[in-house]
C-alpha atoms as a PDB file:
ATOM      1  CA  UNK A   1     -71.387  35.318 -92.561  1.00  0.00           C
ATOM      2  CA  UNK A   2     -73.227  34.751 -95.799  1.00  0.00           C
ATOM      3  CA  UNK A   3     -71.131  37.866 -97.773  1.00  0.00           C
ATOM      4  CA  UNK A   4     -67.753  35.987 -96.391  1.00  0.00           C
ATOM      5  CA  UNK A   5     -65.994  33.235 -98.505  1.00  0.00           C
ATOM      6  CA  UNK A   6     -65.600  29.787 -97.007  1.00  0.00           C
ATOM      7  CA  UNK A   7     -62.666  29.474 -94.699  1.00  0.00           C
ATOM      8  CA  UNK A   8     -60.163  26.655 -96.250  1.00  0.00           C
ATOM      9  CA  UNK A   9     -57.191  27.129 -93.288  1.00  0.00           C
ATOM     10  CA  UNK A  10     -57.512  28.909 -89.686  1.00  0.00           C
ATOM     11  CA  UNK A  11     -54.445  30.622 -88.844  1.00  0.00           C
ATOM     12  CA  UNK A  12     -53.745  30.782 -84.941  1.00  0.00           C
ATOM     13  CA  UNK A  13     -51.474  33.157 -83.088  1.00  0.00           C
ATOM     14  CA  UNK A  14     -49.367  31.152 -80.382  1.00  0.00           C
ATOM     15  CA  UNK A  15     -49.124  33.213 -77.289  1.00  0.00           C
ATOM     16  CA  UNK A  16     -52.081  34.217 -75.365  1.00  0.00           C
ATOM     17  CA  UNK A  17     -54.063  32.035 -77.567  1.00  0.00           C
ATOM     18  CA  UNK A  18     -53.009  28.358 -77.281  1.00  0.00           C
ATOM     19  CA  UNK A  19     -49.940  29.011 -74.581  1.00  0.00           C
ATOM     20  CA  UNK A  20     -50.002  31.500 -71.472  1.00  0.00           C
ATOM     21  CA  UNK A  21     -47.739  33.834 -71.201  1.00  0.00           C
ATOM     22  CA  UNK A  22     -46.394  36.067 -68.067  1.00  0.00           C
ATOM     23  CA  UNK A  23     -43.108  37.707 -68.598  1.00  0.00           C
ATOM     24  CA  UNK A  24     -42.950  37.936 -64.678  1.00  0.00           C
ATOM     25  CA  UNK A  25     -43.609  34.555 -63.587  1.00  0.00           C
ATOM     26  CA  UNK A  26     -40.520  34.122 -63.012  1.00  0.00           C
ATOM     27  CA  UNK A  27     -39.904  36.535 -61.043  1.00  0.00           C
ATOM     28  CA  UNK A  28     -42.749  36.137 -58.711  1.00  0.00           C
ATOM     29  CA  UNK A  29     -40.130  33.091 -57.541  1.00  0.00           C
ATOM     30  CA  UNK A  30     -37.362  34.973 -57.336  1.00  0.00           C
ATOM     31  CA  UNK A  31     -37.756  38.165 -56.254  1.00  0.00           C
ATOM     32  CA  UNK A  32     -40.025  37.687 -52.956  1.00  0.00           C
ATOM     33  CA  UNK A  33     -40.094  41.751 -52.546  1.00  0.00           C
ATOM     34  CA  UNK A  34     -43.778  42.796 -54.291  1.00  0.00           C
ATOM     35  CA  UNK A  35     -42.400  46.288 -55.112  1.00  0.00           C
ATOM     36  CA  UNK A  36     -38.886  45.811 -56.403  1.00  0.00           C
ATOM     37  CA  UNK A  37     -40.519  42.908 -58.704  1.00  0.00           C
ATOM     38  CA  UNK A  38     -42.799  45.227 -60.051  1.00  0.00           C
ATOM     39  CA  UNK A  39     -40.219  47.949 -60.924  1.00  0.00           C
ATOM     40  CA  UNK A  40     -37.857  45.002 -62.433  1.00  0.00           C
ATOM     41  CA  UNK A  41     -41.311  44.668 -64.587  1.00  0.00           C
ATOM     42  CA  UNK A  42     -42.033  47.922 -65.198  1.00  0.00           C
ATOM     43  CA  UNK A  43     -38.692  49.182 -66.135  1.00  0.00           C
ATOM     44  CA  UNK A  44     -36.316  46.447 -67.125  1.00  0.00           C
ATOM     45  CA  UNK A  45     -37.225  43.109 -68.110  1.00  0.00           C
ATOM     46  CA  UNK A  46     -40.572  44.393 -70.162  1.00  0.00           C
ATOM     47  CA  UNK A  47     -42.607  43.434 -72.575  1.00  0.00           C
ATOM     48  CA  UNK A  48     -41.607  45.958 -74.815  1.00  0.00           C
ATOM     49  CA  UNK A  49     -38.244  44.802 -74.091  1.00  0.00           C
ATOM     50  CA  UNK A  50     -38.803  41.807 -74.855  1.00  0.00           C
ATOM     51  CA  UNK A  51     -40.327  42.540 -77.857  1.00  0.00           C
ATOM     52  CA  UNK A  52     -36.936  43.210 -79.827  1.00  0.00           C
ATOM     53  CA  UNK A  53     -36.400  39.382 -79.178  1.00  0.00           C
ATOM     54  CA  UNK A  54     -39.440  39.025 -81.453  1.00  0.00           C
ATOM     55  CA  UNK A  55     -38.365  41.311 -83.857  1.00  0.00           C
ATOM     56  CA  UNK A  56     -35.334  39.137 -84.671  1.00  0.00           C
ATOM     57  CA  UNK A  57     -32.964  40.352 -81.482  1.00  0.00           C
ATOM     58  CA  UNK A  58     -30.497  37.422 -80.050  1.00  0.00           C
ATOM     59  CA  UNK A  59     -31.424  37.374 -76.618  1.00  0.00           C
ATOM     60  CA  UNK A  60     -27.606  37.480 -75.626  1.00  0.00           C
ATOM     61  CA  UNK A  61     -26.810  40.691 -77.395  1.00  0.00           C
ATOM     62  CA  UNK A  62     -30.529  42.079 -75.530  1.00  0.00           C
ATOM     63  CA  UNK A  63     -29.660  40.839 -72.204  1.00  0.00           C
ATOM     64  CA  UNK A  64     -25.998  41.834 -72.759  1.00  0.00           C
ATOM     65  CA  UNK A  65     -27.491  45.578 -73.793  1.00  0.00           C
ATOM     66  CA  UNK A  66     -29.634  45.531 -70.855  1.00  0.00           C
ATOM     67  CA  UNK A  67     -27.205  44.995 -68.165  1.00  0.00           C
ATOM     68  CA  UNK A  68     -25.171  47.527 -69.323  1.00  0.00           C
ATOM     69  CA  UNK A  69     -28.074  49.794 -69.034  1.00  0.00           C
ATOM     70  CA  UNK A  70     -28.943  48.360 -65.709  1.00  0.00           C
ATOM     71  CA  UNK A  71     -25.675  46.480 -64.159  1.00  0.00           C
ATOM     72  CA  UNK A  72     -27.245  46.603 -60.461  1.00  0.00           C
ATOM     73  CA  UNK A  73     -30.116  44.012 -62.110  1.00  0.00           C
ATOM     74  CA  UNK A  74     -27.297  41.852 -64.021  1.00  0.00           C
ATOM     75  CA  UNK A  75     -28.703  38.600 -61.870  1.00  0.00           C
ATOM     76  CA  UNK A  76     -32.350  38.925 -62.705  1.00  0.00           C
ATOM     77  CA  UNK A  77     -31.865  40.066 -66.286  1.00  0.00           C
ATOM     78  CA  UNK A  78     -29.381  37.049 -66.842  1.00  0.00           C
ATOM     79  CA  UNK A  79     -32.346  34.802 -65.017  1.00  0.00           C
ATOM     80  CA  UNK A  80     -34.595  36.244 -68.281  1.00  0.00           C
ATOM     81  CA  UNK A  81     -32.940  33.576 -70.216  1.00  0.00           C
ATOM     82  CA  UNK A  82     -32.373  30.792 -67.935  1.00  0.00           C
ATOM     83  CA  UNK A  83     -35.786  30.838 -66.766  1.00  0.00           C
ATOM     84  CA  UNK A  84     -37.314  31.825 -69.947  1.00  0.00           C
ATOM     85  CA  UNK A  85     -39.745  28.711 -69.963  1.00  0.00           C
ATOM     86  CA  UNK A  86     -41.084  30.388 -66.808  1.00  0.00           C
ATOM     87  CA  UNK A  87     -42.909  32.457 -68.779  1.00  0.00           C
ATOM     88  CA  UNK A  88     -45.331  29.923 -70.390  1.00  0.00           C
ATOM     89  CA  UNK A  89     -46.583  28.063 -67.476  1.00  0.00           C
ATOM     90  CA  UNK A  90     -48.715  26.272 -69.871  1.00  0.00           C
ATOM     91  CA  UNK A  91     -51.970  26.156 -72.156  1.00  0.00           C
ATOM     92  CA  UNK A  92     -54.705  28.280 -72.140  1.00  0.00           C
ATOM     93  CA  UNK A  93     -57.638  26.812 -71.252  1.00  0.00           C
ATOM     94  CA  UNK A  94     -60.094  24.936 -73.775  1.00  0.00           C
ATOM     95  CA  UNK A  95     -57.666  25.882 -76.855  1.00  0.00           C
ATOM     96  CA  UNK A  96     -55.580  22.799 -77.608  1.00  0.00           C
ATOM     97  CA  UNK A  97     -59.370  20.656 -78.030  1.00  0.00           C
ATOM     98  CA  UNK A  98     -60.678  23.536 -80.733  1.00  0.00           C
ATOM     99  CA  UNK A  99     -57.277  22.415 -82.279  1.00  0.00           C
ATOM    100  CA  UNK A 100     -57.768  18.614 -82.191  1.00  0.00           C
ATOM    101  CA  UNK A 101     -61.839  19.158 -82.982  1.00  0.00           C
ATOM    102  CA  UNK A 102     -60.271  21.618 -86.659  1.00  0.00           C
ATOM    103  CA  UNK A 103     -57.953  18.389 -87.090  1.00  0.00           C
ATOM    104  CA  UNK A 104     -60.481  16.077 -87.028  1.00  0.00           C
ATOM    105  CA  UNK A 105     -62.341  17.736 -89.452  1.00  0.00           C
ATOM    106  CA  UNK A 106     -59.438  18.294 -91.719  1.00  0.00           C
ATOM    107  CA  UNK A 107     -59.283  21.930 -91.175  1.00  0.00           C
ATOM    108  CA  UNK A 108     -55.301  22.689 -92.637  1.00  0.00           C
ATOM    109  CA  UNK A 109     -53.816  24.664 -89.778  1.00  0.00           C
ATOM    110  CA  UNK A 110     -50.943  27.142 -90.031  1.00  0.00           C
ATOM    111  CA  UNK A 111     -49.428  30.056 -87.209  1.00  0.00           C
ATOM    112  CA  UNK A 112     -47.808  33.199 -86.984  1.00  0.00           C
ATOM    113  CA  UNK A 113     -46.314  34.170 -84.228  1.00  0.00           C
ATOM    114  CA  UNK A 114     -44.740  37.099 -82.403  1.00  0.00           C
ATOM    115  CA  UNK A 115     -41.677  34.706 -80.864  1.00  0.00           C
ATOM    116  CA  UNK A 116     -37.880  35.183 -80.786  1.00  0.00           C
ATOM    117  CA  UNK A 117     -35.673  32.320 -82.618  1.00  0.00           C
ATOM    118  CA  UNK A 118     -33.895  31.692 -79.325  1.00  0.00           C
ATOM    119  CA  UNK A 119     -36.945  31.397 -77.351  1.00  0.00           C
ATOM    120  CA  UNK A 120     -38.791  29.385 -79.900  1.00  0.00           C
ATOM    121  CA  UNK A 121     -36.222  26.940 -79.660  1.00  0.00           C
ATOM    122  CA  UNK A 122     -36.697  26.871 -76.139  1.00  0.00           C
ATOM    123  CA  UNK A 123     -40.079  26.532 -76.140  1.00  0.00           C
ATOM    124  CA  UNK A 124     -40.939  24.723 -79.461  1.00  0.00           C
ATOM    125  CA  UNK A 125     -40.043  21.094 -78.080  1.00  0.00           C
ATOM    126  CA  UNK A 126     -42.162  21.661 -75.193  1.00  0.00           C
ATOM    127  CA  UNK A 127     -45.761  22.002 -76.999  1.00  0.00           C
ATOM    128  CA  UNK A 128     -45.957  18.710 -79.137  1.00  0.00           C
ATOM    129  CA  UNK A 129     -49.625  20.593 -80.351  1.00  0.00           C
ATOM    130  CA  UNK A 130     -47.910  21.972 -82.718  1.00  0.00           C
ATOM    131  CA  UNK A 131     -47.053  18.851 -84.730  1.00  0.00           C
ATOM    132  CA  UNK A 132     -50.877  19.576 -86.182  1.00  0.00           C
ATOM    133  CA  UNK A 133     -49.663  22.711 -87.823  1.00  0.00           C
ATOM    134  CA  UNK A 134     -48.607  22.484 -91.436  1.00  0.00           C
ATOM    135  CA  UNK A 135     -46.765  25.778 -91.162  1.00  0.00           C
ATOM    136  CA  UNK A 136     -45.967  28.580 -88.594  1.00  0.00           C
ATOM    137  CA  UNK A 137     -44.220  31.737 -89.716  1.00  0.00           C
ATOM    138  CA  UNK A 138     -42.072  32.450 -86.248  1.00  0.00           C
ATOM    139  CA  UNK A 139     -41.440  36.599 -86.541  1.00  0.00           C
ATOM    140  CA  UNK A 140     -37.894  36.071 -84.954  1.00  0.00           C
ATOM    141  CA  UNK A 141     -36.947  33.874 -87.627  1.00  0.00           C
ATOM    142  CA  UNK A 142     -37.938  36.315 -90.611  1.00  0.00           C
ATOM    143  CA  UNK A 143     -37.117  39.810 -88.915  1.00  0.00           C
ATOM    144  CA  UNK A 144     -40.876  40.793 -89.822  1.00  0.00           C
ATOM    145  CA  UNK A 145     -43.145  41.377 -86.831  1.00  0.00           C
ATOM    146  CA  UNK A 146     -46.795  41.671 -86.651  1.00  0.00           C
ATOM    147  CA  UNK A 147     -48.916  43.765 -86.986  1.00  0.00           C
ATOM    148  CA  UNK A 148     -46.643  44.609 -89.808  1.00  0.00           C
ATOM    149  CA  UNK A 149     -48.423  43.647 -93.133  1.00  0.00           C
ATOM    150  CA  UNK A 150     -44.930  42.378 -94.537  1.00  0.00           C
ATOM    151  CA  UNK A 151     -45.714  39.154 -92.340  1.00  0.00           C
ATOM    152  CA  UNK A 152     -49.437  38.535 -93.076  1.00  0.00           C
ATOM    153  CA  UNK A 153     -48.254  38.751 -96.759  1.00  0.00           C
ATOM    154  CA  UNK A 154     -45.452  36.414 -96.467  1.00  0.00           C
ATOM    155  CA  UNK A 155     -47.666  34.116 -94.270  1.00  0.00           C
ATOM    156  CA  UNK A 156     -50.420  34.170 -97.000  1.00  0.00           C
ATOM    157  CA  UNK A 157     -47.708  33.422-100.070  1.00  0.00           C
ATOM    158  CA  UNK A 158     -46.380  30.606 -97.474  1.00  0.00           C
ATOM    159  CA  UNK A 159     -49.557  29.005 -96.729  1.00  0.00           C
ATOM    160  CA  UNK A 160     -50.626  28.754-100.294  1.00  0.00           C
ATOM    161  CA  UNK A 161     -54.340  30.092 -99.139  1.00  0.00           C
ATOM    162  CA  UNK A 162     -55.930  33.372-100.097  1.00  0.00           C
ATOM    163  CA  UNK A 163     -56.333  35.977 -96.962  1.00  0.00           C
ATOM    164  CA  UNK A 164     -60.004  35.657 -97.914  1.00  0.00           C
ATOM    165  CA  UNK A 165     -60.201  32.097 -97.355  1.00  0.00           C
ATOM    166  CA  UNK A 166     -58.026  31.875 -94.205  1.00  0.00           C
ATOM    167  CA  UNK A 167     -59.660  32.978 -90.595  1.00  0.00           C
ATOM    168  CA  UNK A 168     -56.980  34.440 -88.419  1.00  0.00           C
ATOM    169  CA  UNK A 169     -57.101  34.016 -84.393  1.00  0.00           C
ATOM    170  CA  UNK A 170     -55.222  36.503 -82.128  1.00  0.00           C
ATOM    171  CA  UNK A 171     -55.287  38.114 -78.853  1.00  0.00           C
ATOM    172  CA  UNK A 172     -53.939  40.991 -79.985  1.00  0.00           C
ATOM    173  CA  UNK A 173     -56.401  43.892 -81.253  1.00  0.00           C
ATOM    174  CA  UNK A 174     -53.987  45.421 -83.733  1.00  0.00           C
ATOM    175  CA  UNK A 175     -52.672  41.999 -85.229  1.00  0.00           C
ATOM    176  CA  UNK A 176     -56.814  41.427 -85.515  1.00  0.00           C
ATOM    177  CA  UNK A 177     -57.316  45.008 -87.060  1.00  0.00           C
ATOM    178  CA  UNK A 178     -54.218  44.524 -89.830  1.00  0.00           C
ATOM    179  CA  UNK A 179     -54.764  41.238 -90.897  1.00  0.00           C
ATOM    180  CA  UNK A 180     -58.832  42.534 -91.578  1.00  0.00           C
ATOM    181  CA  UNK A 181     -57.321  45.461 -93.319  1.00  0.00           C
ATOM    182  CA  UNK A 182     -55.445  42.869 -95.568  1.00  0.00           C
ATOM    183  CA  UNK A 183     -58.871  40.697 -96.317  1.00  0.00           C
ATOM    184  CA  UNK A 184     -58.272  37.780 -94.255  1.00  0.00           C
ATOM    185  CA  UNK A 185     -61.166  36.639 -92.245  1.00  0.00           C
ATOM    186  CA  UNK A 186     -60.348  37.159 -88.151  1.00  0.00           C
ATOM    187  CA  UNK A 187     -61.446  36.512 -84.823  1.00  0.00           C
ATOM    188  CA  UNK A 188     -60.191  38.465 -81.729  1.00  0.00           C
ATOM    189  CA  UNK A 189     -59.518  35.827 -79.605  1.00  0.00           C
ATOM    190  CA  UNK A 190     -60.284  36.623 -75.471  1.00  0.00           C
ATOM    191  CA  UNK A 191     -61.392  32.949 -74.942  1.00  0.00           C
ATOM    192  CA  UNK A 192     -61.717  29.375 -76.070  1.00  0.00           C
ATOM    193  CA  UNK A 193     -65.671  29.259 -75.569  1.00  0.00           C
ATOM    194  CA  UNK A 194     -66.192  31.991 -77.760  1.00  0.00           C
ATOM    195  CA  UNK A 195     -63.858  30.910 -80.320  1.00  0.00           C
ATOM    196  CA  UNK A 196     -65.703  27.726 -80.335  1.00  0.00           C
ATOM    197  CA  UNK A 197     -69.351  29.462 -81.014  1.00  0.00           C
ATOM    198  CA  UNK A 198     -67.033  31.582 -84.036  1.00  0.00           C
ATOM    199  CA  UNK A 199     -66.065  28.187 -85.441  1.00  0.00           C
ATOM    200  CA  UNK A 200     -68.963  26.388 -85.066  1.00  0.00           C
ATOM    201  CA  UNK A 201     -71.164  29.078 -86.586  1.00  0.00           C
ATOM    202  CA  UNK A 202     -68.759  28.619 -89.466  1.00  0.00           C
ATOM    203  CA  UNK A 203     -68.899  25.233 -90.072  1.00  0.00           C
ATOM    204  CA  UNK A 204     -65.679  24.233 -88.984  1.00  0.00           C
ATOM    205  CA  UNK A 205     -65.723  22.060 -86.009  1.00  0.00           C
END
């Protein structure tokens, strides 16, 4: 920890870190059949799906594309978007006090985030945690994605931080792996307890 500079801004990823997310919750309401919900899942309404959504995508022209592709599943692929919020049944556990705790130490706080524009506008009003953050670069809104390095770097010119000084939180190992390759500081987030011991040991809450 010693060789690493002093972290002046942690960086969260959204989903998976301070929100849950389950593309088929849903689902588990309205389709009460086990195995045609989990082809729905595993065919149609998927994550890598839903990932164009994320990568700047309306969600009308996706679901519009994916009926067409699938007309006998036009009701539950319409239900995507109606029931969107569904899919973030709510925090995960122990993260939105490491938040508070980095506020009340001062601790600048920024995102990036793998999240449609649609959805985020869905969703944004819901989660009044994010008030703390000073800025969040939404992928949907800037047609970059991560792990993409195009992102981190516009993050890191947005943020007004150097990627040295800035510790980066994510679920995802490949987001983790390219923002390291880029010099910022990182933790692989798999849950709040050990992001806690991370922060503490750095000082920060």
């Amino acid at each position: 920890m010693s060789e690493q500079a002093e972290v002046r801004a942690v960086v969260f990823d959204i989903g998976r870190v301070l929100i849950e997310w389950r593309i088929g919750a849903p689902y588990e309401r309205l389709i009460a059949d086990a195995d045609r919900r989990a082809w729905l899942l595993d065919h149609v309404v998927t994550e890598e799906w839903h990932f164009r959504h994320d990568a700047g995508e309306p969600l009308a022209e996706m679901i519009a594309a994916r009926v067409a592709e699938f007309p006998e599943w036009r009701a539950e692929i319409e239900a995507y978007r109606t029931h969107w919020l569904e899919t973030v049944p709510g925090p995960v556990p122990g993260s939105a006090d490491l938040v508070e705790a980095l506020v009340a130490r001062g601790v600048p706080l920024y995102a990036i985030t793998n999240f449609g524009a649609d959805t985020w506008a869905m969703f944004r009003p819901t989660f009044p945690l994010l008030d703390h953050f000073r800025d969040i670069v939404v992928s949907g809104h800037e047609r970059l994605v991560k792990p993409g390095a195009e992102i981190f770097h516009l993050a890191a010119a947005r943020f007004g931080h150097d990627p040295a000084e800035m510790l980066f939180i994510d679920d995802n190992a490949a987001n983790v792996a390219a923002a390291a390759a880029l010099g910022w500081q990182v933790h692989h987030f798999k849950a709040a307890d050990a992001l806690a011991l991370d922060l503490a040991a750095r000082g920060l809450i």
